[in-house]
PDB file of N, CA and C in Angstrom:
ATOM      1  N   UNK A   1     148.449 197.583 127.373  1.00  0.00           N
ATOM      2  CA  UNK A   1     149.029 198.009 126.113  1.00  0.00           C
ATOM      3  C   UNK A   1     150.369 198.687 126.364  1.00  0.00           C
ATOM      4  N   UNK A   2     151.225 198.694 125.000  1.00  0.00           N
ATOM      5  CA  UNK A   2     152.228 199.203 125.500  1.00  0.00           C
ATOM      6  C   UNK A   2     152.904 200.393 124.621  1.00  0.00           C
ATOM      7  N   UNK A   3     153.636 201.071 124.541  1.00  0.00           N
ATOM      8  CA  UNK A   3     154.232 202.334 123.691  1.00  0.00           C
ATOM      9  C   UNK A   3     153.312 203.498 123.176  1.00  0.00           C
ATOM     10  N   UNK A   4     153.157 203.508 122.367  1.00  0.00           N
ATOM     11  CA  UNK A   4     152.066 204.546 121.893  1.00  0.00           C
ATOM     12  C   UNK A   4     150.300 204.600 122.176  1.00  0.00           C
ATOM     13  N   UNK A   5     150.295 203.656 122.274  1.00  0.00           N
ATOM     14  CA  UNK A   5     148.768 203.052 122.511  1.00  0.00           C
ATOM     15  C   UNK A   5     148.227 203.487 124.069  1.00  0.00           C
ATOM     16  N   UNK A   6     149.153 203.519 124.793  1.00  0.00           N
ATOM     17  CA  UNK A   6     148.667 203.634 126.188  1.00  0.00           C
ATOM     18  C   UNK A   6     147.900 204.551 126.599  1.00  0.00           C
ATOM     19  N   UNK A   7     148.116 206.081 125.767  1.00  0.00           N
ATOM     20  CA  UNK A   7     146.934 207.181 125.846  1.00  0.00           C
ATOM     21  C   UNK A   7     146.004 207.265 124.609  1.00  0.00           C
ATOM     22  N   UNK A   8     144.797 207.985 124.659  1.00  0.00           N
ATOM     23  CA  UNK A   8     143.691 208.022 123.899  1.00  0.00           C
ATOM     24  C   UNK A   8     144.923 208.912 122.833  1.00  0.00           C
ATOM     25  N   UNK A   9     144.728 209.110 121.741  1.00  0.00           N
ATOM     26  CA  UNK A   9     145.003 210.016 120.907  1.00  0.00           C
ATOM     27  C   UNK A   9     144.019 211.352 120.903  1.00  0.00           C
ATOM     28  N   UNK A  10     145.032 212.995 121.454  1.00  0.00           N
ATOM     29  CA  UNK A  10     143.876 214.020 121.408  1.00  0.00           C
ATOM     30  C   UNK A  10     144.045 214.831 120.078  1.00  0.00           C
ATOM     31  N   UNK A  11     143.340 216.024 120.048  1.00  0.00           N
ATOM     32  CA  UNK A  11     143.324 216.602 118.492  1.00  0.00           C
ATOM     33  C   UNK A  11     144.947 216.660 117.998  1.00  0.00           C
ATOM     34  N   UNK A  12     145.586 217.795 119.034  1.00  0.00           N
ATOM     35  CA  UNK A  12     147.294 217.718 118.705  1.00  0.00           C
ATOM     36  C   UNK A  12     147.552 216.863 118.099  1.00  0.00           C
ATOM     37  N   UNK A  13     147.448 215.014 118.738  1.00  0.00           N
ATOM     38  CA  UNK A  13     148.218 214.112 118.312  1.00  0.00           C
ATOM     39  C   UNK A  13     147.741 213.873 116.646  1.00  0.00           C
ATOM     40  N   UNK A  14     146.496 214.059 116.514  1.00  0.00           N
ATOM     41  CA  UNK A  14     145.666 213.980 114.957  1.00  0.00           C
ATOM     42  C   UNK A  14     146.507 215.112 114.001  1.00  0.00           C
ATOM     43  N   UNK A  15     146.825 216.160 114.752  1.00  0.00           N
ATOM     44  CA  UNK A  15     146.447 217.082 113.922  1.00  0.00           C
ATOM     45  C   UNK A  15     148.379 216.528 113.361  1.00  0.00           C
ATOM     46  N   UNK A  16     149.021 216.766 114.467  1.00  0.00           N
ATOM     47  CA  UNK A  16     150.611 216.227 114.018  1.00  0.00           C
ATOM     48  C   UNK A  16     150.715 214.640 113.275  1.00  0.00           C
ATOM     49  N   UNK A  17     150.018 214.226 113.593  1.00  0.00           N
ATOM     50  CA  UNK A  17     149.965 212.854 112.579  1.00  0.00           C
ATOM     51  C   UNK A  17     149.832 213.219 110.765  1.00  0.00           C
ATOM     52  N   UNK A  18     148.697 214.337 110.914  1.00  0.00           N
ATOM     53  CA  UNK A  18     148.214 214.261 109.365  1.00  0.00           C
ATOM     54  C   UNK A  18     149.172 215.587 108.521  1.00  0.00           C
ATOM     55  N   UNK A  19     149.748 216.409 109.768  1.00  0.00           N
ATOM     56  CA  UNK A  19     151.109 216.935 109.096  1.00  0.00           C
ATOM     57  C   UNK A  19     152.269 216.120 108.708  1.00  0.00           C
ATOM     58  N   UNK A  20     152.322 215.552 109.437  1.00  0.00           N
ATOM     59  CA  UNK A  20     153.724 214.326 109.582  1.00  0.00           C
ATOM     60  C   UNK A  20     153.292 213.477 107.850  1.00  0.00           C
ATOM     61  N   UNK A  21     152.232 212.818 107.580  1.00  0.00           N
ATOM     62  CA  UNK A  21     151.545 212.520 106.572  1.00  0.00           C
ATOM     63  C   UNK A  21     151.714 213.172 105.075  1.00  0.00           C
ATOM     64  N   UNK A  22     151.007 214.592 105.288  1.00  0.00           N
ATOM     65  CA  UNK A  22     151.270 215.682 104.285  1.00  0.00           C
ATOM     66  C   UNK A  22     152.952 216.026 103.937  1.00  0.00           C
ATOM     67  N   UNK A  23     153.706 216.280 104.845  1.00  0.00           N
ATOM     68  CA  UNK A  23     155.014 216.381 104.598  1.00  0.00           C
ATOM     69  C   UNK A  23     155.648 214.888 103.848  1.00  0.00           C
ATOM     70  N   UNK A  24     155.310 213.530 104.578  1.00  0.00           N
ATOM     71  CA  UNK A  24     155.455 212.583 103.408  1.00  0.00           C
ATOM     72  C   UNK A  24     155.432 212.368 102.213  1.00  0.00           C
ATOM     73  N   UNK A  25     154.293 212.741 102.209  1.00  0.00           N
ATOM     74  CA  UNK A  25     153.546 212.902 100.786  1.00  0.00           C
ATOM     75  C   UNK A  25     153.996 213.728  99.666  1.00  0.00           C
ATOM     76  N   UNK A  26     154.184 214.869 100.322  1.00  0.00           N
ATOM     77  CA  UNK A  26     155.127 215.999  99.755  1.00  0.00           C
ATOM     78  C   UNK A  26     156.736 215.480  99.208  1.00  0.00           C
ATOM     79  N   UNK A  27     157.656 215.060  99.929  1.00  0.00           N
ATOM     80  CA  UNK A  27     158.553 214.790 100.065  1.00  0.00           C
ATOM     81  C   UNK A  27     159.107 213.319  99.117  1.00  0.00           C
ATOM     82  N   UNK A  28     157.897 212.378  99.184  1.00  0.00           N
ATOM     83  CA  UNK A  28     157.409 211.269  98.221  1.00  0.00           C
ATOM     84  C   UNK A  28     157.721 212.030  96.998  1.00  0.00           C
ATOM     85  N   UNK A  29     156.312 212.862  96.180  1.00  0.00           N
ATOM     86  CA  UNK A  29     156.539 213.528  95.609  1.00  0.00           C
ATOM     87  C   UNK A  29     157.445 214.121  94.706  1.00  0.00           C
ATOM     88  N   UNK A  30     158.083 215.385  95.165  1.00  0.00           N
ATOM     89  CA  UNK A  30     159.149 215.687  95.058  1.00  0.00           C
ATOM     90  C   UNK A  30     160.421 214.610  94.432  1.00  0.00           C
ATOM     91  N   UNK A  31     160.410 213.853  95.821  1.00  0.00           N
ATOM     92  CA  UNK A  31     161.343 212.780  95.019  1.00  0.00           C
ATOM     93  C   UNK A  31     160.886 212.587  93.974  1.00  0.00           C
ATOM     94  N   UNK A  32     160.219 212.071  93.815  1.00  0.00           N
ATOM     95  CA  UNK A  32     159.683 211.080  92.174  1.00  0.00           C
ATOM     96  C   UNK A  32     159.831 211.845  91.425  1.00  0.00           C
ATOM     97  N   UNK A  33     159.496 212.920  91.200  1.00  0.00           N
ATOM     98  CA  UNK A  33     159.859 214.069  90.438  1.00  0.00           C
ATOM     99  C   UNK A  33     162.040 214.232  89.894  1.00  0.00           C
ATOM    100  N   UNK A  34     162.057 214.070  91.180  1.00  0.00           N
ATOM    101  CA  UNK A  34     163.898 214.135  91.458  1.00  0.00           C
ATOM    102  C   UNK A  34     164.302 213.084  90.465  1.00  0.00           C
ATOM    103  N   UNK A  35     163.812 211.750  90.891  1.00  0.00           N
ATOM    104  CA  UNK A  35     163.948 210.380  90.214  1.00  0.00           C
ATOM    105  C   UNK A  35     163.598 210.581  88.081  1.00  0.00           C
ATOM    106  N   UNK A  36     162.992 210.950  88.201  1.00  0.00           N
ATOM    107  CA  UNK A  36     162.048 210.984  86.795  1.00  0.00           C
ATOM    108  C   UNK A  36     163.264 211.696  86.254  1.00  0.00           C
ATOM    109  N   UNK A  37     163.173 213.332  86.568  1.00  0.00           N
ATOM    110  CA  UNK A  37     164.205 214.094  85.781  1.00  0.00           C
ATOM    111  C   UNK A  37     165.804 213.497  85.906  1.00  0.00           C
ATOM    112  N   UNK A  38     166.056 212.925  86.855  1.00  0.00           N
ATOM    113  CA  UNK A  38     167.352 212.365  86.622  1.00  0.00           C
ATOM    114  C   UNK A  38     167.721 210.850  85.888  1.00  0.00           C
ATOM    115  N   UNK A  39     166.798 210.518  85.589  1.00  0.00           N
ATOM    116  CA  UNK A  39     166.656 210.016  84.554  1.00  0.00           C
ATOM    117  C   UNK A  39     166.828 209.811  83.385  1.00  0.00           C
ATOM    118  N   UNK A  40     166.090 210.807  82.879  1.00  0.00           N
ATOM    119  CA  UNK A  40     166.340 211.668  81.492  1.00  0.00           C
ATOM    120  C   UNK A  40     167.981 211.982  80.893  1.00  0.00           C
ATOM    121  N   UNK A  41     168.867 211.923  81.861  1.00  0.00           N
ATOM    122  CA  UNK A  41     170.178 211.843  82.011  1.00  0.00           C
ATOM    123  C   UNK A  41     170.891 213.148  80.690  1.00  0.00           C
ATOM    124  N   UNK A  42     169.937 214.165  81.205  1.00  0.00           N
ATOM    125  CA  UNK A  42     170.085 215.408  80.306  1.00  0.00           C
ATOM    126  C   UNK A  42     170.948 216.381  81.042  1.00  0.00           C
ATOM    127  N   UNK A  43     171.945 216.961  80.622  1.00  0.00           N
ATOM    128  CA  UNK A  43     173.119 217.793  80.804  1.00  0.00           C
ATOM    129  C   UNK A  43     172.351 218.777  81.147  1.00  0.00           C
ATOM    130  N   UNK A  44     172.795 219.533  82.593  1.00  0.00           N
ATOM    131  CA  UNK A  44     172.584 220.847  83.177  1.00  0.00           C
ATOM    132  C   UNK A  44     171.822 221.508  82.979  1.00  0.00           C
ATOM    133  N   UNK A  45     172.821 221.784  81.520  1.00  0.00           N
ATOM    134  CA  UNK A  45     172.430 222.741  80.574  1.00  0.00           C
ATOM    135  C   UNK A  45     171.310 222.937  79.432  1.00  0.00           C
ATOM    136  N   UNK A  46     170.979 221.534  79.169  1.00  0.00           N
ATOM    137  CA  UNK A  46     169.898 221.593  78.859  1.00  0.00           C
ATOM    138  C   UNK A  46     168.377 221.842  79.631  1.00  0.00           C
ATOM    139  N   UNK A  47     168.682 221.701  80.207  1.00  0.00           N
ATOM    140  CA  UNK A  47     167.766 221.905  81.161  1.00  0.00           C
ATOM    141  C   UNK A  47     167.202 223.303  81.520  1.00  0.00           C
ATOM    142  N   UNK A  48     168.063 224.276  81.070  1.00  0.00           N
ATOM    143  CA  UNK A  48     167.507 225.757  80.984  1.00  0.00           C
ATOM    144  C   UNK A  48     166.333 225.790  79.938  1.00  0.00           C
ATOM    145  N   UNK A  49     165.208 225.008  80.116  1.00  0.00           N
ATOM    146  CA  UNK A  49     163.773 225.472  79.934  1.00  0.00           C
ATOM    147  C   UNK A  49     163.520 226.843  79.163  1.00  0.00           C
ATOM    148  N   UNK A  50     163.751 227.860  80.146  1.00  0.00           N
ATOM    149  CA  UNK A  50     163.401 229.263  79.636  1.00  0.00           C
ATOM    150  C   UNK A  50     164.276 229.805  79.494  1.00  0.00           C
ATOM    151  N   UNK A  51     165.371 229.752  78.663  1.00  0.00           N
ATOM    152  CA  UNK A  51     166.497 230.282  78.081  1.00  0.00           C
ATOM    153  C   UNK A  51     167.209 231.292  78.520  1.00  0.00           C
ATOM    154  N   UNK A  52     166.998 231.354  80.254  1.00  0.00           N
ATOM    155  CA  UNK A  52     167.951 232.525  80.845  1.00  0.00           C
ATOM    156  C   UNK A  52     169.103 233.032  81.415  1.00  0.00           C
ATOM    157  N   UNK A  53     169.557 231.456  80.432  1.00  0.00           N
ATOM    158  CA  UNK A  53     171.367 230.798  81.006  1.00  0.00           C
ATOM    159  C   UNK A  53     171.349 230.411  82.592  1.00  0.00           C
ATOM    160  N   UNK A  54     170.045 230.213  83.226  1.00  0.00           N
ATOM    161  CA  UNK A  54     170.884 229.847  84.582  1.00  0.00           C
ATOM    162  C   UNK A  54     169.620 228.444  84.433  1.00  0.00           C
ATOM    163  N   UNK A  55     170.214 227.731  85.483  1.00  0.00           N
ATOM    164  CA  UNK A  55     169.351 226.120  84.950  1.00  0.00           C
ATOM    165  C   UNK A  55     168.229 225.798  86.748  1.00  0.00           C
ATOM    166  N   UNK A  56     167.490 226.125  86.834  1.00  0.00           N
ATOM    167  CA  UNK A  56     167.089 226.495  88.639  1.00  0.00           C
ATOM    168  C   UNK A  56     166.166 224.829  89.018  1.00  0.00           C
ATOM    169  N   UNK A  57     165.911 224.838  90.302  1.00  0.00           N
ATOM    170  CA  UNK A  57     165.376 223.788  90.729  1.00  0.00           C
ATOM    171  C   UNK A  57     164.389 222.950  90.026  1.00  0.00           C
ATOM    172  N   UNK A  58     163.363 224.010  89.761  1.00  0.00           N
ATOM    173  CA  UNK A  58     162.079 224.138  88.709  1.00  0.00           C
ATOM    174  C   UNK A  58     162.565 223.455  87.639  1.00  0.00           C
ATOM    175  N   UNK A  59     163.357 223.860  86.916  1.00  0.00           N
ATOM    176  CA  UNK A  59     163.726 223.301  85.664  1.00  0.00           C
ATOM    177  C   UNK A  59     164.017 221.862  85.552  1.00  0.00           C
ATOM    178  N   UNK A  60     164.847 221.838  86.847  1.00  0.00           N
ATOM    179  CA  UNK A  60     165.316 220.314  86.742  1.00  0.00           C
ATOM    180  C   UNK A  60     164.650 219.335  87.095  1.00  0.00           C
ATOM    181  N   UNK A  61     163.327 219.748  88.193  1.00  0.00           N
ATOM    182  CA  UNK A  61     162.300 218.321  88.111  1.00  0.00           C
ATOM    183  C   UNK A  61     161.515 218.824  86.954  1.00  0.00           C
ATOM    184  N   UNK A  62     160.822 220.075  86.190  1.00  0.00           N
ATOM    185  CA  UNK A  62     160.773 219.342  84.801  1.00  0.00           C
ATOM    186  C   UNK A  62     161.209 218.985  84.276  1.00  0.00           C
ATOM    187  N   UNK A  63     162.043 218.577  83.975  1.00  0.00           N
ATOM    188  CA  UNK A  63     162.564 217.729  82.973  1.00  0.00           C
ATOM    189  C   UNK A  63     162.351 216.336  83.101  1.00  0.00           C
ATOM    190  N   UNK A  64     161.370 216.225  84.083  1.00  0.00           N
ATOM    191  CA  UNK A  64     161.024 214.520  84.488  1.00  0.00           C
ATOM    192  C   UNK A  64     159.596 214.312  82.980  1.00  0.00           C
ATOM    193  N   UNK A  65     158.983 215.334  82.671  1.00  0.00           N
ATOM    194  CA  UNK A  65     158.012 216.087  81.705  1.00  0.00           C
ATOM    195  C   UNK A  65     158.662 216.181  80.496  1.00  0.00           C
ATOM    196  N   UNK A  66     160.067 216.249  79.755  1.00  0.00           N
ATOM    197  CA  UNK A  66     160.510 216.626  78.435  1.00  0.00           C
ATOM    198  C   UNK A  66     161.106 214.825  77.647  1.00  0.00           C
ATOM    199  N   UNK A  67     161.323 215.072  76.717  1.00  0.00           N
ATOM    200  CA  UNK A  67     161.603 213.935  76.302  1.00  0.00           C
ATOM    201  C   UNK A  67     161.901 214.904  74.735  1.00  0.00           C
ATOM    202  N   UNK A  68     162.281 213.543  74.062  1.00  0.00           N
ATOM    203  CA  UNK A  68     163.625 213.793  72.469  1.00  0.00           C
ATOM    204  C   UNK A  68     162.552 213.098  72.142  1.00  0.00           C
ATOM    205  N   UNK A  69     162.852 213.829  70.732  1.00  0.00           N
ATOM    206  CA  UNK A  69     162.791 213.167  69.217  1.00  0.00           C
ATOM    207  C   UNK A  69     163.689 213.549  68.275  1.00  0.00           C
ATOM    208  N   UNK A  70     163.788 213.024  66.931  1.00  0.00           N
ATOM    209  CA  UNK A  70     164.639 213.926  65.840  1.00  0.00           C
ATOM    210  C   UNK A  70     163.842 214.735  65.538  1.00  0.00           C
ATOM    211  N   UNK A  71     164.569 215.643  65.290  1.00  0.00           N
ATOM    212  CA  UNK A  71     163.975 216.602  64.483  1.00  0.00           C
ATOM    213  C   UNK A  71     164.231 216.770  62.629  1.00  0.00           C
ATOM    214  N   UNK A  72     163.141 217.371  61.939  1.00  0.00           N
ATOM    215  CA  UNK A  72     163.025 217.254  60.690  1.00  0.00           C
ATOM    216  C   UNK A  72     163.976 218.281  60.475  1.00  0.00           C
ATOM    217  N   UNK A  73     164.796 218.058  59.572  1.00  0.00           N
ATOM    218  CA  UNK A  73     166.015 219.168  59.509  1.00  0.00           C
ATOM    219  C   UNK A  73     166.762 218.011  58.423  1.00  0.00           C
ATOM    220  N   UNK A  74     166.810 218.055  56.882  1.00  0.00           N
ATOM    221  CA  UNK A  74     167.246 217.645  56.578  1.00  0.00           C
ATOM    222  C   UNK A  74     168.927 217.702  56.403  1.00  0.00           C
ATOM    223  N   UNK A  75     169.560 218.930  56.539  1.00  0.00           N
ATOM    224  CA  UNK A  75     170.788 219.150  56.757  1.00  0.00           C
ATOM    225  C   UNK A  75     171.701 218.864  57.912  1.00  0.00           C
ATOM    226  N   UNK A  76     170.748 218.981  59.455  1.00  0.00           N
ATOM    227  CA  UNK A  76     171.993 218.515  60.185  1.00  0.00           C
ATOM    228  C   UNK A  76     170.648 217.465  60.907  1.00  0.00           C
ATOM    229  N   UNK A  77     172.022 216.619  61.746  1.00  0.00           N
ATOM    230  CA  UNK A  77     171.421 215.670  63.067  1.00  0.00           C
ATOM    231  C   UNK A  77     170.618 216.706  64.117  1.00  0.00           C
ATOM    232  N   UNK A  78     169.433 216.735  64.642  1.00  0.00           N
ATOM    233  CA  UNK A  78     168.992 217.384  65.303  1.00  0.00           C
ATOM    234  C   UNK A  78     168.120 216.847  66.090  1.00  0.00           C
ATOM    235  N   UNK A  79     168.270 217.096  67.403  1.00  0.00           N
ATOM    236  CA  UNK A  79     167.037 216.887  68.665  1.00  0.00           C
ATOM    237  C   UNK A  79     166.399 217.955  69.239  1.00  0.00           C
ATOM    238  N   UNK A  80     164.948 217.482  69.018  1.00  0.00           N
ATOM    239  CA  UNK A  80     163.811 218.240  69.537  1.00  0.00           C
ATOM    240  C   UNK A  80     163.398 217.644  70.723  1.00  0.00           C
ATOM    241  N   UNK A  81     163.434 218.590  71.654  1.00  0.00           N
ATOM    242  CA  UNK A  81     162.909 218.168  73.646  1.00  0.00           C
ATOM    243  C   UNK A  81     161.523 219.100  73.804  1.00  0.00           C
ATOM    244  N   UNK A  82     160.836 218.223  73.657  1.00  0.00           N
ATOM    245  CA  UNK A  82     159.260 218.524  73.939  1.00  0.00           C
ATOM    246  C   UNK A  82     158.772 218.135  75.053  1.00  0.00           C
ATOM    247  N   UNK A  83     157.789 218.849  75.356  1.00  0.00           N
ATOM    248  CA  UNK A  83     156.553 218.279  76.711  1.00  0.00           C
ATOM    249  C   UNK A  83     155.760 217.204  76.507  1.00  0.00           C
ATOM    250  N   UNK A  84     155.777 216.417  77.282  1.00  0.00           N
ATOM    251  CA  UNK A  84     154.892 215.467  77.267  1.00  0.00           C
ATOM    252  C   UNK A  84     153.998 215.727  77.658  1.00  0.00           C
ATOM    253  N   UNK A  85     153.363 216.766  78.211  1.00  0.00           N
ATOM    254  CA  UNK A  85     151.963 216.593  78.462  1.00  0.00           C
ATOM    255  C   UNK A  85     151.332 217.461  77.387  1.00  0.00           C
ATOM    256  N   UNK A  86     152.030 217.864  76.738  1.00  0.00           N
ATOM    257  CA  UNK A  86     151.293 219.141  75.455  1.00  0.00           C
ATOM    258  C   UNK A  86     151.718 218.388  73.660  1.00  0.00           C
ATOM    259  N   UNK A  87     153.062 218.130  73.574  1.00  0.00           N
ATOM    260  CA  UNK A  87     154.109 218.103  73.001  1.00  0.00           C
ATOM    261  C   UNK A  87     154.240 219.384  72.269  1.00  0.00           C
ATOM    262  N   UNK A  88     154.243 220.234  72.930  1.00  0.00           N
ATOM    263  CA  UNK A  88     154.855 221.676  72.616  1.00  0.00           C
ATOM    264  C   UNK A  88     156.550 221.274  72.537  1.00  0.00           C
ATOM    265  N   UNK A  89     157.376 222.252  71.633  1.00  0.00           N
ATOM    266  CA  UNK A  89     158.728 222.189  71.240  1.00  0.00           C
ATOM    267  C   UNK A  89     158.931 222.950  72.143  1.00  0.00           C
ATOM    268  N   UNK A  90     160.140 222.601  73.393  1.00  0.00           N
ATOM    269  CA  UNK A  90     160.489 223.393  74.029  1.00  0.00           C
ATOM    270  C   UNK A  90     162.254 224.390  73.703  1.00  0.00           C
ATOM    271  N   UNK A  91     162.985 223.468  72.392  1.00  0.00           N
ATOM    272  CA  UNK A  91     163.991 223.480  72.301  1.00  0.00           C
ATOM    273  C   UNK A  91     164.557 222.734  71.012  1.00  0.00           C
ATOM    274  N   UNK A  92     164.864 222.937  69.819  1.00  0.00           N
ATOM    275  CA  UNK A  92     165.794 222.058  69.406  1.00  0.00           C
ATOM    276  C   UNK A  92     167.654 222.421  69.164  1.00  0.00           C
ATOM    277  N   UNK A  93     167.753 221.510  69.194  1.00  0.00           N
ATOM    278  CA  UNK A  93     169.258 221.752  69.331  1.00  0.00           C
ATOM    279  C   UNK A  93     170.210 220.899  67.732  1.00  0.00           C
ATOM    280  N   UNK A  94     170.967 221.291  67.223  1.00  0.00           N
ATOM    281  CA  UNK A  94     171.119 220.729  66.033  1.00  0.00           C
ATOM    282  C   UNK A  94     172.995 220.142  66.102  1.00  0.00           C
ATOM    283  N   UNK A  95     173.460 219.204  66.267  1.00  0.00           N
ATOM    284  CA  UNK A  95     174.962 218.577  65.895  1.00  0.00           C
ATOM    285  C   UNK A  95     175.579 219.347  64.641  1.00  0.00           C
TER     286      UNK A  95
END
């Protein structure tokens, strides 16, 4: 046999395999998360979630989670950005 195969695999090599794994997984993850919210192709600034003028990591892969509708407002154009997993109103914003 040749390259990796040539020794038995001992716990170490298990144990660094299924870290090596977990960090994938993680990192998978994450991305998709990255992917999703950038997507959404929502300005910065919207993205301040909890209204504390600064817009942080957190915020921005949720937003892979928010999505528009109009909002009922017969006077102006208005969008409502809700949760998708609740549809709690997280925000509306009015033109």
């Amino acid at each position: 046999m040749t390259g990796l195969l040539k020794r038995p695999l001992d716990a170490r090599g298990v144990l660094l395999a299924l870290v090596g794994l977990c960090a994938l997984g993680l990192l998978l993850f994450v991305g998709g998360l990255a992917a999703g919210a950038y997507a959404r192709h929502y300005p910065w600034r919207v993205m301040d979630w909890n209204h504390d003028g600064h817009t942080t990591l957190g915020e921005f892969l949720g937003a892979a989670d928010v999505a528009t509708r109009p909002a009922a407002d017969s006077a102006h154009r208005c969008t409502e950005y809700f949760a998708l997993k609740d549809g709690r109103t997280l925000r509306t914003e009015c033109a």
